[in-house]
Protein backbone atom coordinates (compact mmCIF):
# COMPACT_ATOMS: atom_id res chain seq x y z
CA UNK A 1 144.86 128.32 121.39
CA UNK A 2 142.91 129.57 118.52
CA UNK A 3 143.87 127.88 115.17
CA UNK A 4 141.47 126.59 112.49
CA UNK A 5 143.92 123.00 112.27
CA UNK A 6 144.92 121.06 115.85
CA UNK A 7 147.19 118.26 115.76
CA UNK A 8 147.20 115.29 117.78
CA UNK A 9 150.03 115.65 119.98
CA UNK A 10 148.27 119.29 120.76
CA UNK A 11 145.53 117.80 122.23
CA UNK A 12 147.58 117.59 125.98
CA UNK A 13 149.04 114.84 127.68
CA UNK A 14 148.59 110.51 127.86
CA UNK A 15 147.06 109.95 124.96
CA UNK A 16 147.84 106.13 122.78
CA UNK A 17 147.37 105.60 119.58
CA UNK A 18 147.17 103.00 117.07
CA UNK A 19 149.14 103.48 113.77
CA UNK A 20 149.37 101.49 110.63
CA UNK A 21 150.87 97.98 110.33
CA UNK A 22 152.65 99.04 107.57
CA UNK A 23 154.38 102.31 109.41
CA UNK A 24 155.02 100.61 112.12
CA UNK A 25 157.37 97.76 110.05
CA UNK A 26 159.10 100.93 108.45
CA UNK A 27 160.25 102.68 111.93
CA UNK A 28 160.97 98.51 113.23
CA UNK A 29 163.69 98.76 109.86
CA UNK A 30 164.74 102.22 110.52
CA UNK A 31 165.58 101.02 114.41
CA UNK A 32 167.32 97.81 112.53
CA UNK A 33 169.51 100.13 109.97
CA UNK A 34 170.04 102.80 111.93
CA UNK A 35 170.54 101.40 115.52
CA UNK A 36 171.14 97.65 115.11
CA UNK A 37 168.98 96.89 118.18
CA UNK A 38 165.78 98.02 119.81
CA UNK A 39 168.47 98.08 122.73
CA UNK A 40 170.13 100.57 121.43
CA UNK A 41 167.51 103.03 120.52
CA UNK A 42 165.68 102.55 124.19
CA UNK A 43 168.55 103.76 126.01
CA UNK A 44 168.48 107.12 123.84
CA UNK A 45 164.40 106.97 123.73
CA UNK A 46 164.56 107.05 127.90
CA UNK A 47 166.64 110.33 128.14
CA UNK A 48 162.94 111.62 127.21
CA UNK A 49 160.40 109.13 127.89
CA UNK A 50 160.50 106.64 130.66
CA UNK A 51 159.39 103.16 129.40
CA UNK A 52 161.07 99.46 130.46
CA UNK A 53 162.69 97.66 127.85
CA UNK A 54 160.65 94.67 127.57
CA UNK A 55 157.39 97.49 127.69
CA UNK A 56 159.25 99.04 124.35
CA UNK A 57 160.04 96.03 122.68
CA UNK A 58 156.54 94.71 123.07
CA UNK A 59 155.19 97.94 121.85
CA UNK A 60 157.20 97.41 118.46
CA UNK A 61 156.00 94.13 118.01
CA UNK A 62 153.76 94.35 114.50
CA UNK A 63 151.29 91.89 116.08
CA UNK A 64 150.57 94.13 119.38
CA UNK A 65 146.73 94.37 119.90
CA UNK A 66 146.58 97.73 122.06
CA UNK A 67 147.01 101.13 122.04
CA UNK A 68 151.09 102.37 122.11
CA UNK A 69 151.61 105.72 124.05
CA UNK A 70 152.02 109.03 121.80
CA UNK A 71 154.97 109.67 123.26
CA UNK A 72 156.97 106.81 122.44
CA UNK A 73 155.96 107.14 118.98
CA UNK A 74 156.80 110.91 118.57
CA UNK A 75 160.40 110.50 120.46
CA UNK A 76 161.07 107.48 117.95
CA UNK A 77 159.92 109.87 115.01
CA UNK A 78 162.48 112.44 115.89
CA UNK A 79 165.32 109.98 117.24
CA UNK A 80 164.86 107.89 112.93
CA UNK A 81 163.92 111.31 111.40
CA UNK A 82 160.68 110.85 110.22
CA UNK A 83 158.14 113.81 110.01
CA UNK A 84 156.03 113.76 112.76
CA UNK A 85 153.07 115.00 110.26
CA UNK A 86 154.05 111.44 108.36
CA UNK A 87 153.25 109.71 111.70
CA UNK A 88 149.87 111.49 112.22
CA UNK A 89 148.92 110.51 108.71
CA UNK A 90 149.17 107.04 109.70
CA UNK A 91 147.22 106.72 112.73
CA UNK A 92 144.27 104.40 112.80
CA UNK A 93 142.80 105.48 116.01
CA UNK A 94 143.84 107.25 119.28
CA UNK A 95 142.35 107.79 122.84
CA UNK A 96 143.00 108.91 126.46
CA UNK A 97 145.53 106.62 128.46
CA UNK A 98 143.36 104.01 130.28
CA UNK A 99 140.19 105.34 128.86
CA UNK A 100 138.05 102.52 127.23
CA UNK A 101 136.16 104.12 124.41
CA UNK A 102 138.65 105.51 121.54
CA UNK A 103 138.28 106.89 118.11
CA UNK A 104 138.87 105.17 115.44
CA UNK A 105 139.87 106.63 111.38
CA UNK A 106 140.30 110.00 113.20
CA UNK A 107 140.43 113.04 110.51
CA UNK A 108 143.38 114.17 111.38
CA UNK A 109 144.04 117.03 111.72
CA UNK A 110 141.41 118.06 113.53
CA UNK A 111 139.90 121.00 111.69
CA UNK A 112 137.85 123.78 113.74
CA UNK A 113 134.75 123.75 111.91
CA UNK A 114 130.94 125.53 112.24
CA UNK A 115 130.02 121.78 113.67
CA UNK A 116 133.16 122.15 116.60
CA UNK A 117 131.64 125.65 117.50
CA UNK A 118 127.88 123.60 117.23
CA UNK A 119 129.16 121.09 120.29
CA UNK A 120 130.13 123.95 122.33
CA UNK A 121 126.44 125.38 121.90
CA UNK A 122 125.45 122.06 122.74
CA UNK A 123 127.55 121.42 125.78
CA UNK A 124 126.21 125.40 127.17
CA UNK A 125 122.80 124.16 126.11
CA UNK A 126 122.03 120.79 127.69
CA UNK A 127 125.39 119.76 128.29
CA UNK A 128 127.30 118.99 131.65
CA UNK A 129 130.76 118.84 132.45
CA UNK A 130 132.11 115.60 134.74
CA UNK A 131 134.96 116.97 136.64
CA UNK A 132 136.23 113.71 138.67
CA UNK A 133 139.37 112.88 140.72
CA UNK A 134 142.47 111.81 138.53
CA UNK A 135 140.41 112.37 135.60
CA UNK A 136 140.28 115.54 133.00
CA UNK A 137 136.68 117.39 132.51
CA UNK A 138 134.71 115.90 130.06
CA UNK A 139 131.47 116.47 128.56
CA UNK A 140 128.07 114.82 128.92
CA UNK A 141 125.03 115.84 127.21
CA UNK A 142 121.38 115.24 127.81
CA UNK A 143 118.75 114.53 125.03
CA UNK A 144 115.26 113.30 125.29
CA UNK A 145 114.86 113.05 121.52
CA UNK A 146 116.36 110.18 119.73
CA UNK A 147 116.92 112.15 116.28
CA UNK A 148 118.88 115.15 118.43
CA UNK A 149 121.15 112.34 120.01
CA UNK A 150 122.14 110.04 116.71
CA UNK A 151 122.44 113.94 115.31
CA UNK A 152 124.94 114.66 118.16
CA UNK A 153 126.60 111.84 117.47
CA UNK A 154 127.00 112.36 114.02
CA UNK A 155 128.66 115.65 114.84
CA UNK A 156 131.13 114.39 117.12
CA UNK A 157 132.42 112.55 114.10
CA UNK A 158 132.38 114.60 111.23
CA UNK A 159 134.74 116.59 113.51
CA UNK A 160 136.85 113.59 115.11
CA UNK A 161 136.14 110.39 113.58
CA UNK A 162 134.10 107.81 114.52
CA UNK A 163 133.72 106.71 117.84
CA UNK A 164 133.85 103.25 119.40
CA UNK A 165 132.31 102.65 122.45
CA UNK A 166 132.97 100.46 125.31
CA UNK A 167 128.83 99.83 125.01
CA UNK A 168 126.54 100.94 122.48
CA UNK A 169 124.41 102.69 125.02
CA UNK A 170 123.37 105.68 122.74
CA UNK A 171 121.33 103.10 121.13
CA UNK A 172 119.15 102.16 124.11
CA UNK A 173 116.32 103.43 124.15
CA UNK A 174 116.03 104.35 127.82
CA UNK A 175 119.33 106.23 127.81
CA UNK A 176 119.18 110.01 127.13
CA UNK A 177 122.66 110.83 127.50
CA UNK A 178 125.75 110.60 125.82
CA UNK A 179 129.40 111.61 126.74
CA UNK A 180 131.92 113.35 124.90
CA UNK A 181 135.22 111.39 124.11
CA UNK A 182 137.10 112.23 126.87
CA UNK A 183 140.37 112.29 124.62
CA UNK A 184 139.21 115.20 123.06
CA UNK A 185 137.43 117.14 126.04
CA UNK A 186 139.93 119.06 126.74
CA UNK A 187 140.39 120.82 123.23
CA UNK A 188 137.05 122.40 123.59
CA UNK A 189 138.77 124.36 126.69
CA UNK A 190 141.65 125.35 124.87
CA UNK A 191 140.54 126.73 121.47
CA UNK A 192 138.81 129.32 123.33
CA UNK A 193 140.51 129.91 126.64
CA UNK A 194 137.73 128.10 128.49
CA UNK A 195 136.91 126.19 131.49
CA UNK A 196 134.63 124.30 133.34
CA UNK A 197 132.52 126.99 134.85
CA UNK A 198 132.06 128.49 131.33
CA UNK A 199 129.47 125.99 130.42
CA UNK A 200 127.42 126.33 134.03
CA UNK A 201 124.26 127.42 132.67
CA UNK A 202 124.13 130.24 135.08
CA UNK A 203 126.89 132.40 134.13
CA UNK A 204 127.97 130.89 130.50
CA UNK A 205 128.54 133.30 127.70
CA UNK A 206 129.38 132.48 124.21
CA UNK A 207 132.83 132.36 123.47
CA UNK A 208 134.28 135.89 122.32
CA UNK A 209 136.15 134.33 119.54
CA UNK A 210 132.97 133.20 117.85
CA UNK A 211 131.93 136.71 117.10
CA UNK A 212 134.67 137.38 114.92
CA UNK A 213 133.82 134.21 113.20
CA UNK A 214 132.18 134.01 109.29
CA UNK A 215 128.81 133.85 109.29
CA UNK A 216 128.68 129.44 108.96
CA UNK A 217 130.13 129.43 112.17
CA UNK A 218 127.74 131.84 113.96
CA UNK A 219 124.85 130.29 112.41
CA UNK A 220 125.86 126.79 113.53
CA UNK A 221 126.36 128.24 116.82
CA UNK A 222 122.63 129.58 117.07
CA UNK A 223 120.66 127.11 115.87
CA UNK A 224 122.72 124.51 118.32
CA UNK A 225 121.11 126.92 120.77
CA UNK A 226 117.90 126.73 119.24
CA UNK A 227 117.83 122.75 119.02
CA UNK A 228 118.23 122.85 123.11
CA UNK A 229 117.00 125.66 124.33
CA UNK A 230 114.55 127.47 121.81
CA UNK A 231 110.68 126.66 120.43
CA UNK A 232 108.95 127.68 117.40
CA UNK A 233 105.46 129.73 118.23
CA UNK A 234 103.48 131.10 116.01
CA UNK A 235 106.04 132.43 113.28
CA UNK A 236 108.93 133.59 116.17
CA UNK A 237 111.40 131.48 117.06
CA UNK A 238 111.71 132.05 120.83
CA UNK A 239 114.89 131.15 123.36
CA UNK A 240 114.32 131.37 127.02
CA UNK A 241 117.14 131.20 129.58
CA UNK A 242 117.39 132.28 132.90
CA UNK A 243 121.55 133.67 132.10
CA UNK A 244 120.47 137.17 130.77
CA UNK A 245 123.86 137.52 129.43
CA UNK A 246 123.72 134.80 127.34
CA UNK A 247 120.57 135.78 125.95
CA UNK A 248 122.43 139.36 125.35
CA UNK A 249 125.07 137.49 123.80
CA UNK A 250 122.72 135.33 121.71
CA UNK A 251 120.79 138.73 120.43
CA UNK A 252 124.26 140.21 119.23
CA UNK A 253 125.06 137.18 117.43
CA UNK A 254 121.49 137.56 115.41
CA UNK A 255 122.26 141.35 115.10
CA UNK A 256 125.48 139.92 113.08
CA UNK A 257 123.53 137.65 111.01
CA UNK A 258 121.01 140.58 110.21
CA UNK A 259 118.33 138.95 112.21
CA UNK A 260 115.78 141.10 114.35
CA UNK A 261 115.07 140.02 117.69
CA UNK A 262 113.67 141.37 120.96
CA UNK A 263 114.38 140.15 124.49
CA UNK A 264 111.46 140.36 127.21
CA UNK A 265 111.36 139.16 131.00
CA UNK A 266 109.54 135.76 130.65
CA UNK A 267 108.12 133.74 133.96
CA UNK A 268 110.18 132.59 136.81
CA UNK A 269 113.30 134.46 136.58
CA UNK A 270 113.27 133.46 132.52
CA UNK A 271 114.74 135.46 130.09
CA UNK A 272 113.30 135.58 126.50
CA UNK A 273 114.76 136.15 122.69
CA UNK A 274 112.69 136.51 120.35
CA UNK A 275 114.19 135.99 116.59
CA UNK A 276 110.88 137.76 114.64
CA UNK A 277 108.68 136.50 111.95
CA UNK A 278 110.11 139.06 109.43
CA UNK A 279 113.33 137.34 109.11
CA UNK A 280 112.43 133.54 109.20
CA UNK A 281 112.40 133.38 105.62
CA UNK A 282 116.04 134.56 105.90
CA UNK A 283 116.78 132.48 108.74
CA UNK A 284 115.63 129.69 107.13
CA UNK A 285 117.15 130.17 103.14
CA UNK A 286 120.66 130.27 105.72
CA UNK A 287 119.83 127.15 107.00
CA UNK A 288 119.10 125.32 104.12
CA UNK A 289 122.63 126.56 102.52
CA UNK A 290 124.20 125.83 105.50
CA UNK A 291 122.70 122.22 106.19
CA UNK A 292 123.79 121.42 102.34
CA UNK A 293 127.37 121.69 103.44
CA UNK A 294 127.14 120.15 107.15
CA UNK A 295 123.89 117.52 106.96
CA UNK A 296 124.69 117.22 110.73
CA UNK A 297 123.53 120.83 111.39
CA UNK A 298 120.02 119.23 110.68
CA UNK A 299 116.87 120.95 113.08
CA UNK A 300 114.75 118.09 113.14
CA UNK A 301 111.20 118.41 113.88
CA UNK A 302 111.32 122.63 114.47
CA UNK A 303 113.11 122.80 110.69
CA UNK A 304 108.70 121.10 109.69
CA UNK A 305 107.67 123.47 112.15
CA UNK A 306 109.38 126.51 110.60
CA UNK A 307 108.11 124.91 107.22
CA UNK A 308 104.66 125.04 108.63
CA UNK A 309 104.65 128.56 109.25
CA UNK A 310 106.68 130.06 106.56
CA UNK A 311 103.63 128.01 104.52
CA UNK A 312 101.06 129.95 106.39
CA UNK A 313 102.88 133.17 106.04
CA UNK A 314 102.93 133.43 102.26
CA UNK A 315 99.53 131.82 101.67
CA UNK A 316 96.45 133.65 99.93
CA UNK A 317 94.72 135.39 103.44
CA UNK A 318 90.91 134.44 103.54
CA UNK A 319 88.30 136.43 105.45
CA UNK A 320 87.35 135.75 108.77
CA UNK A 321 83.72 134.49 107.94
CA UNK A 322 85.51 132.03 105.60
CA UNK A 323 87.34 130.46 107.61
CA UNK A 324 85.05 129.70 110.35
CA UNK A 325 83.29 127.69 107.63
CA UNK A 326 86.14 125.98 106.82
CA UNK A 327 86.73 124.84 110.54
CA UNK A 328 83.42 123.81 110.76
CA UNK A 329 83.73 121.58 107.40
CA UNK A 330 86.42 119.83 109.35
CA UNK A 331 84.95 119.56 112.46
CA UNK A 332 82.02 117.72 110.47
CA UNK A 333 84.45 115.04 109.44
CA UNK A 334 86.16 114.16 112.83
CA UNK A 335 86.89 116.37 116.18
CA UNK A 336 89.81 118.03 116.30
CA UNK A 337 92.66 119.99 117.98
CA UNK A 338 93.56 123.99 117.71
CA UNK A 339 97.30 122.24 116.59
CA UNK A 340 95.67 119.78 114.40
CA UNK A 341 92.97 122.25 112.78
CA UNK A 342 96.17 125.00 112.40
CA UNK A 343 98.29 122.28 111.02
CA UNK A 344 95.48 121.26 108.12
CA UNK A 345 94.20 124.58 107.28
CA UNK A 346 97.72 126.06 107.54
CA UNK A 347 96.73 129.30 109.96
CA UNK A 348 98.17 130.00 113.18
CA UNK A 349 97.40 128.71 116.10
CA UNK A 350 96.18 132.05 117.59
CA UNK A 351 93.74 132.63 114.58
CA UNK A 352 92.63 129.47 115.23
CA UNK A 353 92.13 129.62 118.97
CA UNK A 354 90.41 133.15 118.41
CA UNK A 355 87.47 131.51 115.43
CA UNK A 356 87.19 128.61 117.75
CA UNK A 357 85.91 131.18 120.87
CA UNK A 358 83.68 132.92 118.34
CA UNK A 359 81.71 129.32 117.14
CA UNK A 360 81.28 128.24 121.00
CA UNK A 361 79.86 131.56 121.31
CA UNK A 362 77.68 131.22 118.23
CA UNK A 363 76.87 127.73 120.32
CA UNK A 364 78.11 125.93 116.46
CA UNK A 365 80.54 123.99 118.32
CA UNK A 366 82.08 122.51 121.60
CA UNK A 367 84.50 120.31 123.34
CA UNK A 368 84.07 116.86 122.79
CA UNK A 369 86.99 115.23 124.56
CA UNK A 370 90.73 116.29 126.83
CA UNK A 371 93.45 114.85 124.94
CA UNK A 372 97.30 114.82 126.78
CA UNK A 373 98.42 118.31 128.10
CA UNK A 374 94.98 119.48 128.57
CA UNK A 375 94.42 119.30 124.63
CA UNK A 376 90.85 119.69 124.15
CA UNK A 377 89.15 118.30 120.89
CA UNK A 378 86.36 120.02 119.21
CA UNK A 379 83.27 119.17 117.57
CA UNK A 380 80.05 120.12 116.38
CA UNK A 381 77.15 120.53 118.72
């Protein structure tokens, strides 16, 4: 399956839906005009779907609470001759048979869009799969920050709709991961012929459809990457992964988008991509012009980081000797960080970290204090 629309009853097998009130009292009058009796009509809906009587009949009933399965509907649709396009127009909500959470004003249909491809970086990034027993795969994924997981959310349904939960446990605060509607799961397989040991971190690749994609969809694709997996140094945006065919994979992606990169061996088996400083002003103007178009797309904090050092990049440069006398006007004020001294005078952190060697050498200044992560603070002497 690779198609840009997907319909409901494409998404696979036992899923129930909820349809309007309203639709639902014109099929009960169709079955009235055309068939006399719900009788009647079950014993030509069974020749193709199983169901008891009495299960029909309270199935048709306009007050019924719960979810009626796709099936029933869709058989009805073509037994009264109503379009079946007319009957996914008028679902409210759908999920997967015996599944509790369900989604609910589902855009339908369901369009493949730079966000869809986005989840799949997301699920290859710091996503899992939950293969269980009677149950098909579905998708968690793991996020420490609380801005990346509403974010995550919020793409899930500007592609499906929005979700209802059995519990609201994305809002707890000790919780750092969500799942994927498991009613849904399975189209992320099918679009691009995939399956559960394509998102193993190990041996995952990126899909070979996305690479004859436009360029929203690559785009979308990298920087869901670069939300998991990837860190903004200096003025490179760096991704390191121990799957060196991924990080092949992610190089000829930024080769499409006109991005220059370099890959070099990292520690511990890790695997490096550099996207370099001469295109983050690109890299970022397509970011901004994509974000306009999908909000969810957002990068969070590394977007203020990127912001930071395009800043630094296109300032006035100062000498050397002047800016050790600026550090040490700020250091008169309060002690300070390399990352908070880089962040107020806007130069990089390795400028920084180089003047600060050459004061303690002059003796000017020293460390006052070890802040978290072996931060040290620094002061005059």
């Amino acid at each position: 399956m690779n198609r840009n629309e997907i319909n409901i009853w494409e998404l696979g097998d036992k899923i129930n839906i909820k349809v309007d009130t309203l639709f639902l009292n014109d099929i009960n009058k169709r079955i009235k005009k055309k068939y006399s009796t719900k009788k009647n009509i079950h014993q030509k809906l069974i020749m193709n779907y199983k169901i008891p009587f009495s299960t029909f009949k309270a199935k048709m009933k306009l007050g019924y609470k719960y979810f009626i399965d796709l099936e029933i509907l869709l058989n009805l649709c073509k037994l009264l001759k109503i379009s079946i396009f007319k009957l996914q127009k008028n679902i409210i909500a759908y999920k997967i048979r015996g599944g509790y959470n369900y989604i609910e004003k589902p855009k339908l249909p369901i369009k493949i869009s730079p966000i869809f491809d986005m989840l799949i970086a997301h699920h290859i990034g710091d996503g899992t799969v939950i293969n269980g027993k009677g149950r098909q795969p579905y998708f968690g994924y793991r996020q420490f920050n609380i801005n990346y997981r509403n974010l995550y959310i919020k793409k899930i349904e500007s592609v499906f709709g929005k979700l209802k939960y059995k519990k609201k446990y994305f809002h707890n605060k000790n919780t750092t991961r969500i799942y994927f509607p498991v009613v849904v799961s399975n189209l992320l397989f099918k679009q691009y012929n995939l399956n559960v040991n394509s998102f193993k971190s190990e041996i995952a690749r990126i899909p070979k459809d996305i690479f004859n994609k436009n360029k929203k969809h690559k785009l979308a694709f990298l920087i869901g990457i670069i939300i998991d997996e990837g860190s903004i140094d200096s003025n490179l945006i760096i991704i390191r992964l121990k799957n060196e065919n991924l990080i092949k994979d992610l190089q000829n992606i930024c080769n499409q988008l006109n991005y220059k990169t370099t890959i070099k061996p990292g520690k511990d088996g890790m695997f490096c991509l550099y996207i370099l400083s001469i295109n983050l002003n690109e890299f970022y103007n397509d970011y901004l012009k994509l974000i306009k178009e999908y909000p969810e797309i957002n990068l969070g904090y590394k977007q203020n980081k990127i912001e930071e050092f395009i800043k630094r990049v296109n300032k006035p440069k100062r000498y050397v000797k002047g800016n050790k006398k600026i550090i040490l006007n700020e250091l008169l004020k309060t002690n300070l960080t390399i990352n908070e001294l880089s962040k107020k005078l806007l130069i990089t952190r390795q400028g920084i970290r180089y003047l600060i060697k050459e004061l303690i050498k002059e003796n000017k200044i020293e460390i006052k204090s070890i802040e978290k992560f072996k931060n040290y603070k620094y002061g005059l002497r």
